[in-house]
PDB file of N, CA and C in Angstrom:
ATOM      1  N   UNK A   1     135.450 180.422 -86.008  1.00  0.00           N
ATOM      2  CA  UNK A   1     135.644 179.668 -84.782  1.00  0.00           C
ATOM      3  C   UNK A   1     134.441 178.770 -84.569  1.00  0.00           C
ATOM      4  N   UNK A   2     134.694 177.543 -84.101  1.00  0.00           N
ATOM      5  CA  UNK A   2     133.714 177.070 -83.659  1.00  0.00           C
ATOM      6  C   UNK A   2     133.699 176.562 -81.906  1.00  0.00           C
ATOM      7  N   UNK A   3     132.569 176.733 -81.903  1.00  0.00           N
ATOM      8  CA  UNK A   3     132.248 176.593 -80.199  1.00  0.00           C
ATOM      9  C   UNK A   3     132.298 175.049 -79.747  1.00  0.00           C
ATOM     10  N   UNK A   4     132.121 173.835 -80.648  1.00  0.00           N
ATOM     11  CA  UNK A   4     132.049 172.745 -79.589  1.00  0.00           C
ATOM     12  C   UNK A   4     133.540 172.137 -79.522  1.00  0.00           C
ATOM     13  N   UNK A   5     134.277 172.209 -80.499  1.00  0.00           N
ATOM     14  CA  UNK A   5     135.944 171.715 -80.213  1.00  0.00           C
ATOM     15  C   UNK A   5     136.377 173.431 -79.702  1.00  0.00           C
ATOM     16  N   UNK A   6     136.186 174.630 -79.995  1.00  0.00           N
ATOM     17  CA  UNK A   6     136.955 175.632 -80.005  1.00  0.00           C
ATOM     18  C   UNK A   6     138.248 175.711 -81.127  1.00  0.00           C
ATOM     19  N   UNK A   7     138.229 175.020 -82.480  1.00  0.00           N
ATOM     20  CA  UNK A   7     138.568 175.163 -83.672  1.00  0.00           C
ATOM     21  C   UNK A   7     138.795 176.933 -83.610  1.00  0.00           C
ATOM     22  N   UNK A   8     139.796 177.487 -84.367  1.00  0.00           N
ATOM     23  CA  UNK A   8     139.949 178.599 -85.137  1.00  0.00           C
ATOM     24  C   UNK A   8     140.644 178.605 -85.773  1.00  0.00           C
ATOM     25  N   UNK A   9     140.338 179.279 -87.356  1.00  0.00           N
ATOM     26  CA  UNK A   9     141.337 179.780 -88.232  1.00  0.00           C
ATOM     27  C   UNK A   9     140.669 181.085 -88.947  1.00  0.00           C
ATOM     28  N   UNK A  10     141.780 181.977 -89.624  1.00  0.00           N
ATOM     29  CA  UNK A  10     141.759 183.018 -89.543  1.00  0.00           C
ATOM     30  C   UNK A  10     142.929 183.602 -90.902  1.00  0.00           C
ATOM     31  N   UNK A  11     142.538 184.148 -91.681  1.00  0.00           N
ATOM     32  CA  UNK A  11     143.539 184.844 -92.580  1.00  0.00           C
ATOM     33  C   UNK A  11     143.535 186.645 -92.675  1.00  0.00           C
ATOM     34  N   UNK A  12     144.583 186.897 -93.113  1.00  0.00           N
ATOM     35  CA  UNK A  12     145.092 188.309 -93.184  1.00  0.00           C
ATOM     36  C   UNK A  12     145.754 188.811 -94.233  1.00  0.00           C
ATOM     37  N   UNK A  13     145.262 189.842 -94.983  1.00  0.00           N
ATOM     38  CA  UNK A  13     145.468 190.153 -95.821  1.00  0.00           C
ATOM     39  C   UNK A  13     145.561 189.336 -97.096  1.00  0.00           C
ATOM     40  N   UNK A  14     144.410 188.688 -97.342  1.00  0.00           N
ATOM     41  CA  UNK A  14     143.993 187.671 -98.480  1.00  0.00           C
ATOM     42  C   UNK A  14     143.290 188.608 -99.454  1.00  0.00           C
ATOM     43  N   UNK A  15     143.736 189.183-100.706  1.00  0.00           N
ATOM     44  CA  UNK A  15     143.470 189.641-101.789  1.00  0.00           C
ATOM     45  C   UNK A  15     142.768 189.063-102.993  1.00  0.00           C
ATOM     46  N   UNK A  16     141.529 189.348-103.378  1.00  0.00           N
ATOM     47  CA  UNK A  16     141.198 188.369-104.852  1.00  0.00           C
ATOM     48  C   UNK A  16     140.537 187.720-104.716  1.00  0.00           C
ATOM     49  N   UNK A  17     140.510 186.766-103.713  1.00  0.00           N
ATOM     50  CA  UNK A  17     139.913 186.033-103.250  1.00  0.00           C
ATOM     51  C   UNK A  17     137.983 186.334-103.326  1.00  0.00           C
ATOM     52  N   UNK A  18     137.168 185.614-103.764  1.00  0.00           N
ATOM     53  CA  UNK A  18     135.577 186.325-103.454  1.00  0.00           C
ATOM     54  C   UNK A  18     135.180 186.184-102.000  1.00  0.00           C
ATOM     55  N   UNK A  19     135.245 184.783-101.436  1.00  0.00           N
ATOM     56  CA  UNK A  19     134.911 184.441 -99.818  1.00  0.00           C
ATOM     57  C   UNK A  19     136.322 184.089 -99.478  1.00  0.00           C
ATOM     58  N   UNK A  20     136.547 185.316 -97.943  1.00  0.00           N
ATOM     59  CA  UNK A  20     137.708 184.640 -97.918  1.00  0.00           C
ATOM     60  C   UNK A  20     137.750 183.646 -96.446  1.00  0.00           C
ATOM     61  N   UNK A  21     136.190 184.031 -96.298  1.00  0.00           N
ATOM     62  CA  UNK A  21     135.674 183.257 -94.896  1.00  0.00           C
ATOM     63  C   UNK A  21     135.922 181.054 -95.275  1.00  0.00           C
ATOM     64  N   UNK A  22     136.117 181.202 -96.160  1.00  0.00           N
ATOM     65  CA  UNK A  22     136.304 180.103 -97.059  1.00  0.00           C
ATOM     66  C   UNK A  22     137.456 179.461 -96.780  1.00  0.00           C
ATOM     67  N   UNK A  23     138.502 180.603 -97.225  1.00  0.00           N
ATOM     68  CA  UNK A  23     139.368 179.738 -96.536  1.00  0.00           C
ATOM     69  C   UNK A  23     140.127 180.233 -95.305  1.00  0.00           C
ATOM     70  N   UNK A  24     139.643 180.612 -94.562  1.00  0.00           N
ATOM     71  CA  UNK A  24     139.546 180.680 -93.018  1.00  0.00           C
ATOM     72  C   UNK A  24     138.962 179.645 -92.060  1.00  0.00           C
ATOM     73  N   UNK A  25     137.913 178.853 -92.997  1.00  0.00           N
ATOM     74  CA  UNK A  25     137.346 177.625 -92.701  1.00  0.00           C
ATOM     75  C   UNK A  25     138.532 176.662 -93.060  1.00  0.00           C
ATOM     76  N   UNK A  26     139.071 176.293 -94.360  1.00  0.00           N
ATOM     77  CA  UNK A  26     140.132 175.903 -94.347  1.00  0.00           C
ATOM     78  C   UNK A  26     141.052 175.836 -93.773  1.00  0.00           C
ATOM     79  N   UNK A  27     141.498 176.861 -93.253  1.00  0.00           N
ATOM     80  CA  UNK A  27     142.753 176.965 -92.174  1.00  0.00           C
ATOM     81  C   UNK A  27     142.552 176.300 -90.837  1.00  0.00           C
ATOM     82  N   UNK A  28     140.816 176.274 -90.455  1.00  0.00           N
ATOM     83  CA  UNK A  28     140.582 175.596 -88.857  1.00  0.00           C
ATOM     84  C   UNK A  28     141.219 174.365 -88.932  1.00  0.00           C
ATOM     85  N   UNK A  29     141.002 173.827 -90.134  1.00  0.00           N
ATOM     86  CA  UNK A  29     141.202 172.170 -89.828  1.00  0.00           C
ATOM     87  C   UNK A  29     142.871 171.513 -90.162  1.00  0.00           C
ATOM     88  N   UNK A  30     143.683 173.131 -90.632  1.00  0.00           N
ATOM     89  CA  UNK A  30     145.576 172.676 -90.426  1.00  0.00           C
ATOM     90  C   UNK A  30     145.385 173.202 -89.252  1.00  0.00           C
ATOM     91  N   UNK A  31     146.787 172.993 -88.306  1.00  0.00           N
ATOM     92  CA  UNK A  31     147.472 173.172 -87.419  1.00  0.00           C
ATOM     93  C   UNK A  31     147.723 174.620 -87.083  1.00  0.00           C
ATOM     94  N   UNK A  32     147.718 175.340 -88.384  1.00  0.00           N
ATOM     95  CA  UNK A  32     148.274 176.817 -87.825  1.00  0.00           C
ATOM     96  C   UNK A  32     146.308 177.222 -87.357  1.00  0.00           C
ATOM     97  N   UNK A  33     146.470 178.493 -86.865  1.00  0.00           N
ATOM     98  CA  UNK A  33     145.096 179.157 -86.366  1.00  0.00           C
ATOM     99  C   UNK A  33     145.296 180.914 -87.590  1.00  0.00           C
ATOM    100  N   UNK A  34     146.443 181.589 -87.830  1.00  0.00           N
ATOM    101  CA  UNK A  34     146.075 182.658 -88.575  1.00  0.00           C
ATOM    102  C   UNK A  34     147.325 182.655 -89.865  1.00  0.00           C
ATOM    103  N   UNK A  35     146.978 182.593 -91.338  1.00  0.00           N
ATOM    104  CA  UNK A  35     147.796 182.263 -92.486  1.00  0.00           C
ATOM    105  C   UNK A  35     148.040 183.811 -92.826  1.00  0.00           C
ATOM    106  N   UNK A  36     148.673 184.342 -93.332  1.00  0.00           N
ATOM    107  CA  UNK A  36     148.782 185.867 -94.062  1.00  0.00           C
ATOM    108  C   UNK A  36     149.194 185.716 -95.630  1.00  0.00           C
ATOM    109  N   UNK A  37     149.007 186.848 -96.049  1.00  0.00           N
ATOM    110  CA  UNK A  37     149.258 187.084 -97.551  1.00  0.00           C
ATOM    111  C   UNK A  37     149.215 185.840 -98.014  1.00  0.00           C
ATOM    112  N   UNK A  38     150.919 185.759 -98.427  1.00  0.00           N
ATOM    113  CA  UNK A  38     151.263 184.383 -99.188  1.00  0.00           C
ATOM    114  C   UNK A  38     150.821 183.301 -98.903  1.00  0.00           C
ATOM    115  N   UNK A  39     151.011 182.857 -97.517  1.00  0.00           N
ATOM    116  CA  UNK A  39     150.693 181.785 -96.749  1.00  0.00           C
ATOM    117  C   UNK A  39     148.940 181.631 -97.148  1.00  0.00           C
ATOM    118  N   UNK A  40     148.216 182.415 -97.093  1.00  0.00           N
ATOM    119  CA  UNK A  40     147.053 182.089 -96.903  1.00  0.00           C
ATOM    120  C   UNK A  40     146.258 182.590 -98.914  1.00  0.00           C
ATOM    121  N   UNK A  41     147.310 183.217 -99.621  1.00  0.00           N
ATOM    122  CA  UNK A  41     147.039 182.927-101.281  1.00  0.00           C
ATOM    123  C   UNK A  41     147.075 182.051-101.418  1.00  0.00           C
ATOM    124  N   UNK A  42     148.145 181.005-100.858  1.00  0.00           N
ATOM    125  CA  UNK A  42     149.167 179.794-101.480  1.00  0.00           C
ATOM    126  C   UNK A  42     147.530 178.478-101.359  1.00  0.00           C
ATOM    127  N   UNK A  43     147.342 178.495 -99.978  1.00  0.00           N
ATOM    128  CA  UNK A  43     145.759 177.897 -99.155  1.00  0.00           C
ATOM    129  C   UNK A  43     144.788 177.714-100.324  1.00  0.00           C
ATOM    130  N   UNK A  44     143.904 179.125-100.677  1.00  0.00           N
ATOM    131  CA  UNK A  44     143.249 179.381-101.778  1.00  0.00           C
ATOM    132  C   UNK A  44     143.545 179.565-102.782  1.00  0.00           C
ATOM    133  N   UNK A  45     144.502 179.314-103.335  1.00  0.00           N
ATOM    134  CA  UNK A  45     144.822 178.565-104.809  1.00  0.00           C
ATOM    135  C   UNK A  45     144.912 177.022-104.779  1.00  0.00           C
ATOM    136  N   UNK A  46     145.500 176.456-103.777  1.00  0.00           N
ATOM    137  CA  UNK A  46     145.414 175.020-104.030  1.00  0.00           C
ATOM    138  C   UNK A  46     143.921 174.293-103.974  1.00  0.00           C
ATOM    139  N   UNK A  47     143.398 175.218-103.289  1.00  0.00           N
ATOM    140  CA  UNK A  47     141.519 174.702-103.050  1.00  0.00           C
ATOM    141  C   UNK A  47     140.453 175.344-104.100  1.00  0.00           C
ATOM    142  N   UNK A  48     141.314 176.108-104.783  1.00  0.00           N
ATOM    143  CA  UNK A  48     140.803 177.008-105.418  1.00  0.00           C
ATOM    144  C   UNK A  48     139.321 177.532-105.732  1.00  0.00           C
ATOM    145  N   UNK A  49     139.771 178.247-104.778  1.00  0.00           N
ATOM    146  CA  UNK A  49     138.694 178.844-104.246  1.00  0.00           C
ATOM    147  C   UNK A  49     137.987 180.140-105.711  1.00  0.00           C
ATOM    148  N   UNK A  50     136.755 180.552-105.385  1.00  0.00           N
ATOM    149  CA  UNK A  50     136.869 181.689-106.468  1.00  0.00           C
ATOM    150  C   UNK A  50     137.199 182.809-106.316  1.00  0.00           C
ATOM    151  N   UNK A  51     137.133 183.926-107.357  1.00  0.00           N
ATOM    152  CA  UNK A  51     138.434 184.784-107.541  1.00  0.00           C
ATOM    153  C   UNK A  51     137.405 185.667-107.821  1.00  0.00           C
ATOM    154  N   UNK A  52     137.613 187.038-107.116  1.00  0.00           N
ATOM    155  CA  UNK A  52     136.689 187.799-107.642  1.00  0.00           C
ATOM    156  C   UNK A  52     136.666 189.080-108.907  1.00  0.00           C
ATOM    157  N   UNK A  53     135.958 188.821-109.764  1.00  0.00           N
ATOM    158  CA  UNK A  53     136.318 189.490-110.825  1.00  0.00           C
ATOM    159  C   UNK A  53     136.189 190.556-111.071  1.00  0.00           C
ATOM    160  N   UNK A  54     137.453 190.553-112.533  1.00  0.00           N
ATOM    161  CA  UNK A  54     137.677 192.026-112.562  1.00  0.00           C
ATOM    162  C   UNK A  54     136.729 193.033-113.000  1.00  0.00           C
ATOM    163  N   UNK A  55     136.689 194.149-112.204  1.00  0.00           N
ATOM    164  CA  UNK A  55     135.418 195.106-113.123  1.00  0.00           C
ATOM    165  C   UNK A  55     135.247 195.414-114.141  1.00  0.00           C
ATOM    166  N   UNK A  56     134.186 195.745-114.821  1.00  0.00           N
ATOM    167  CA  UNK A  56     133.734 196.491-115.663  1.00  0.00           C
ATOM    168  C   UNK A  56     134.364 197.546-115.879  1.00  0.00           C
ATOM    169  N   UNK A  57     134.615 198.001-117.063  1.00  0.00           N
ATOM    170  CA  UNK A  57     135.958 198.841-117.417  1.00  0.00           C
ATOM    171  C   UNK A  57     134.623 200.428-117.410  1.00  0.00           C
ATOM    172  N   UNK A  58     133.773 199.984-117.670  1.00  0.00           N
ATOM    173  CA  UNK A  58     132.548 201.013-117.669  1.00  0.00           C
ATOM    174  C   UNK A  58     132.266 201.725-116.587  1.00  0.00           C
ATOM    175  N   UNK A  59     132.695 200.759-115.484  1.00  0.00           N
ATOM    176  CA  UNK A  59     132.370 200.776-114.179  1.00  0.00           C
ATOM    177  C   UNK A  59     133.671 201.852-113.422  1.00  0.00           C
ATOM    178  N   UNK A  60     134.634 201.410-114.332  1.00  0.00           N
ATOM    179  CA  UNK A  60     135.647 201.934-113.627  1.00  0.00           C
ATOM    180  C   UNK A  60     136.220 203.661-113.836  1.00  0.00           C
ATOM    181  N   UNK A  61     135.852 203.437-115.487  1.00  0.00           N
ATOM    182  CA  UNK A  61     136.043 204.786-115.892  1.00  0.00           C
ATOM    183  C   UNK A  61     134.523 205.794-115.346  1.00  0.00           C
ATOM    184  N   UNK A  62     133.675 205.226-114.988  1.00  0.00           N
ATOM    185  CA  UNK A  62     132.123 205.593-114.162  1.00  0.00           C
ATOM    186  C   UNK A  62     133.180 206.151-113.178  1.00  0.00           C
ATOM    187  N   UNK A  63     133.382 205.628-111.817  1.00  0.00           N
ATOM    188  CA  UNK A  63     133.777 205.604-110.779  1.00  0.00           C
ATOM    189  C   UNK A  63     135.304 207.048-111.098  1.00  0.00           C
ATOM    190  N   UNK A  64     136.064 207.170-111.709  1.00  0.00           N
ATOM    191  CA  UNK A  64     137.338 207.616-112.287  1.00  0.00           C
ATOM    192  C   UNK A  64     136.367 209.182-112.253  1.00  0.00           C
ATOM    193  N   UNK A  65     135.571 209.433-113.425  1.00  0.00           N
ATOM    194  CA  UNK A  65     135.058 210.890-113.634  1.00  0.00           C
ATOM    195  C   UNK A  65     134.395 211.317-112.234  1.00  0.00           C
ATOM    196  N   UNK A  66     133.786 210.144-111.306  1.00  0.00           N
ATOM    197  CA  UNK A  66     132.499 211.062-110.324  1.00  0.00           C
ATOM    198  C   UNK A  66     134.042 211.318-109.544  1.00  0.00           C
ATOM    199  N   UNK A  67     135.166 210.546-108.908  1.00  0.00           N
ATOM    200  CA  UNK A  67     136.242 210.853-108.597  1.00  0.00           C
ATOM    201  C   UNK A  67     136.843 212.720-108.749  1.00  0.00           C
ATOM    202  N   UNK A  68     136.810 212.749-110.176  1.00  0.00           N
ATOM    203  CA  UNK A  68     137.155 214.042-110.940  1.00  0.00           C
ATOM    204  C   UNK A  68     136.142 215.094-109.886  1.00  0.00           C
ATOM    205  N   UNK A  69     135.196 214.905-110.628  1.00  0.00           N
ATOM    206  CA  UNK A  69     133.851 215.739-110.144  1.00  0.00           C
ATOM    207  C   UNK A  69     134.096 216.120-108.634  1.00  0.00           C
ATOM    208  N   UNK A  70     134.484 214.811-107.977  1.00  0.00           N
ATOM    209  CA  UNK A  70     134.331 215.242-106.858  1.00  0.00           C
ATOM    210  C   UNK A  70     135.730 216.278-106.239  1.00  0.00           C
ATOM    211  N   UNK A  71     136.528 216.094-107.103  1.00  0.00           N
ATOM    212  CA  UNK A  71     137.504 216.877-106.342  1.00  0.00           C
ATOM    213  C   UNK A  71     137.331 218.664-107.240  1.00  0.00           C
ATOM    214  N   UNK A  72     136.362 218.752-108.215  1.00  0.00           N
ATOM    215  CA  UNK A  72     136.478 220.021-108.685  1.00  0.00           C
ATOM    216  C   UNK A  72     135.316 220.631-107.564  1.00  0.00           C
ATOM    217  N   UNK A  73     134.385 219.620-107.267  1.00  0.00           N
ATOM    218  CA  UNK A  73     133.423 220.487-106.431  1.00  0.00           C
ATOM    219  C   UNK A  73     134.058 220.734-105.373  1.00  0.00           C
ATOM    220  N   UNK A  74     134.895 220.019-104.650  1.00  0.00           N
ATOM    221  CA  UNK A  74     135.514 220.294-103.336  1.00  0.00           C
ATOM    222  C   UNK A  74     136.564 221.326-103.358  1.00  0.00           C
ATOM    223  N   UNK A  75     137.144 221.884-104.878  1.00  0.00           N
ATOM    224  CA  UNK A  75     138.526 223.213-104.783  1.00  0.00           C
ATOM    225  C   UNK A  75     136.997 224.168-104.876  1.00  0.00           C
ATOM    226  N   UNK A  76     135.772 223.965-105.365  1.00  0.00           N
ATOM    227  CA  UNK A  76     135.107 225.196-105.581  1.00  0.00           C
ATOM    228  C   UNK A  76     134.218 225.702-104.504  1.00  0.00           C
ATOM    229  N   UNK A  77     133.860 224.553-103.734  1.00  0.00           N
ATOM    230  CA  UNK A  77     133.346 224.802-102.133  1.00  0.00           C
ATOM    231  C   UNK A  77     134.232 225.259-101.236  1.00  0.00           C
ATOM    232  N   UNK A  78     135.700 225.142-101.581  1.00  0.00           N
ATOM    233  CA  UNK A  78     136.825 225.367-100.744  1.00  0.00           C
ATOM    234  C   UNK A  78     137.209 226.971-101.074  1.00  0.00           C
ATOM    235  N   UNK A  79     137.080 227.502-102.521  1.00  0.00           N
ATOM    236  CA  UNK A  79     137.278 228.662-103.357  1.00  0.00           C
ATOM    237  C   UNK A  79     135.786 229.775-102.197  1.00  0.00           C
ATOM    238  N   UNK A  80     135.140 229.464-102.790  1.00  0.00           N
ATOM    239  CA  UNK A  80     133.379 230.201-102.106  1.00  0.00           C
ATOM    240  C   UNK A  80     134.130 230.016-100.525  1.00  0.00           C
ATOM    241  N   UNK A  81     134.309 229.253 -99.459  1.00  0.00           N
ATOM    242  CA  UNK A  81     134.491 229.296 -98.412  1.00  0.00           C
ATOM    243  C   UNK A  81     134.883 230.939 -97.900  1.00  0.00           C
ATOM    244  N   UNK A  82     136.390 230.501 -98.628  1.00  0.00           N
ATOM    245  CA  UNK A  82     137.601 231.086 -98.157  1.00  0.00           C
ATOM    246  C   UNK A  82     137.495 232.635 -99.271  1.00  0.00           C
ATOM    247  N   UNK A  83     136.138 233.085 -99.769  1.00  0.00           N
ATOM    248  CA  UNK A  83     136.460 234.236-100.065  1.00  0.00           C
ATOM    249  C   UNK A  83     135.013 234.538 -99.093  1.00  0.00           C
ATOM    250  N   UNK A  84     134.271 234.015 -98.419  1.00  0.00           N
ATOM    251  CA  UNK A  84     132.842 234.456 -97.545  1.00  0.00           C
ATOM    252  C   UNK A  84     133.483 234.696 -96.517  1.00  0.00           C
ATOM    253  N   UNK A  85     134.394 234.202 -96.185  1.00  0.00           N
ATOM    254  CA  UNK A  85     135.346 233.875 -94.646  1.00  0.00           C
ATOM    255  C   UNK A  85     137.103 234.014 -94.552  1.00  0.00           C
ATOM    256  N   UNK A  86     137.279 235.290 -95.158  1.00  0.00           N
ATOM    257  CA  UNK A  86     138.525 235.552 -95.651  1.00  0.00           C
ATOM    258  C   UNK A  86     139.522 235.399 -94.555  1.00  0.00           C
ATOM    259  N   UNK A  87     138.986 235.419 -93.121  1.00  0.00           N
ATOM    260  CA  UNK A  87     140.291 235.531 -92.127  1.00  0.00           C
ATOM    261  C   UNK A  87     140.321 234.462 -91.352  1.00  0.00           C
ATOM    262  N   UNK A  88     140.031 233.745 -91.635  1.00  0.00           N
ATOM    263  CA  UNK A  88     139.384 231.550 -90.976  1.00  0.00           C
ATOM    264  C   UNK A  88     140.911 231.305 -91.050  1.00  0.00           C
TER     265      UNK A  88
END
């Protein structure tokens, strides 16, 4: 938004996108004030805007095991609980 005309635009649910404040700036200066999904992909592809990239596959299978980890520590903190505190 801006304060000396009172301009606004605004998008929702814009995916992929890196800034999507970008094209939210874009949108002040059409007619509509808030674009969604399609409406506001369709925006940042024609301006083409940048796209934020895909991860590191290192990163992902990283992220995937602490995932794992975390749900074996949580059945085994849950296991210890519920035999210290059998009638909870």
């Amino acid at each position: 938004m801006e304060g000396i005309d009172l301009n606004a635009g605004s998008v929702i649910g814009l995916e992929g996108i890196r800034n999507p404040s970008m094209a939210a700036r874009i949108i002040m200066n059409l007619p509509h004030v808030i674009l969604t999904h399609k409406g506001a992909k369709s925006i940042a592809d024609a301006h083409k805007l940048a796209l934020i990239p895909e991860p590191d596959r290192k990163v992902v299978n990283k992220l995937k095991r602490i995932k794992r980890s975390e749900k074996v520590l949580s059945s085994c903190i849950t296991g210890i609980f519920r035999r210290l505190v059998p009638y909870v």
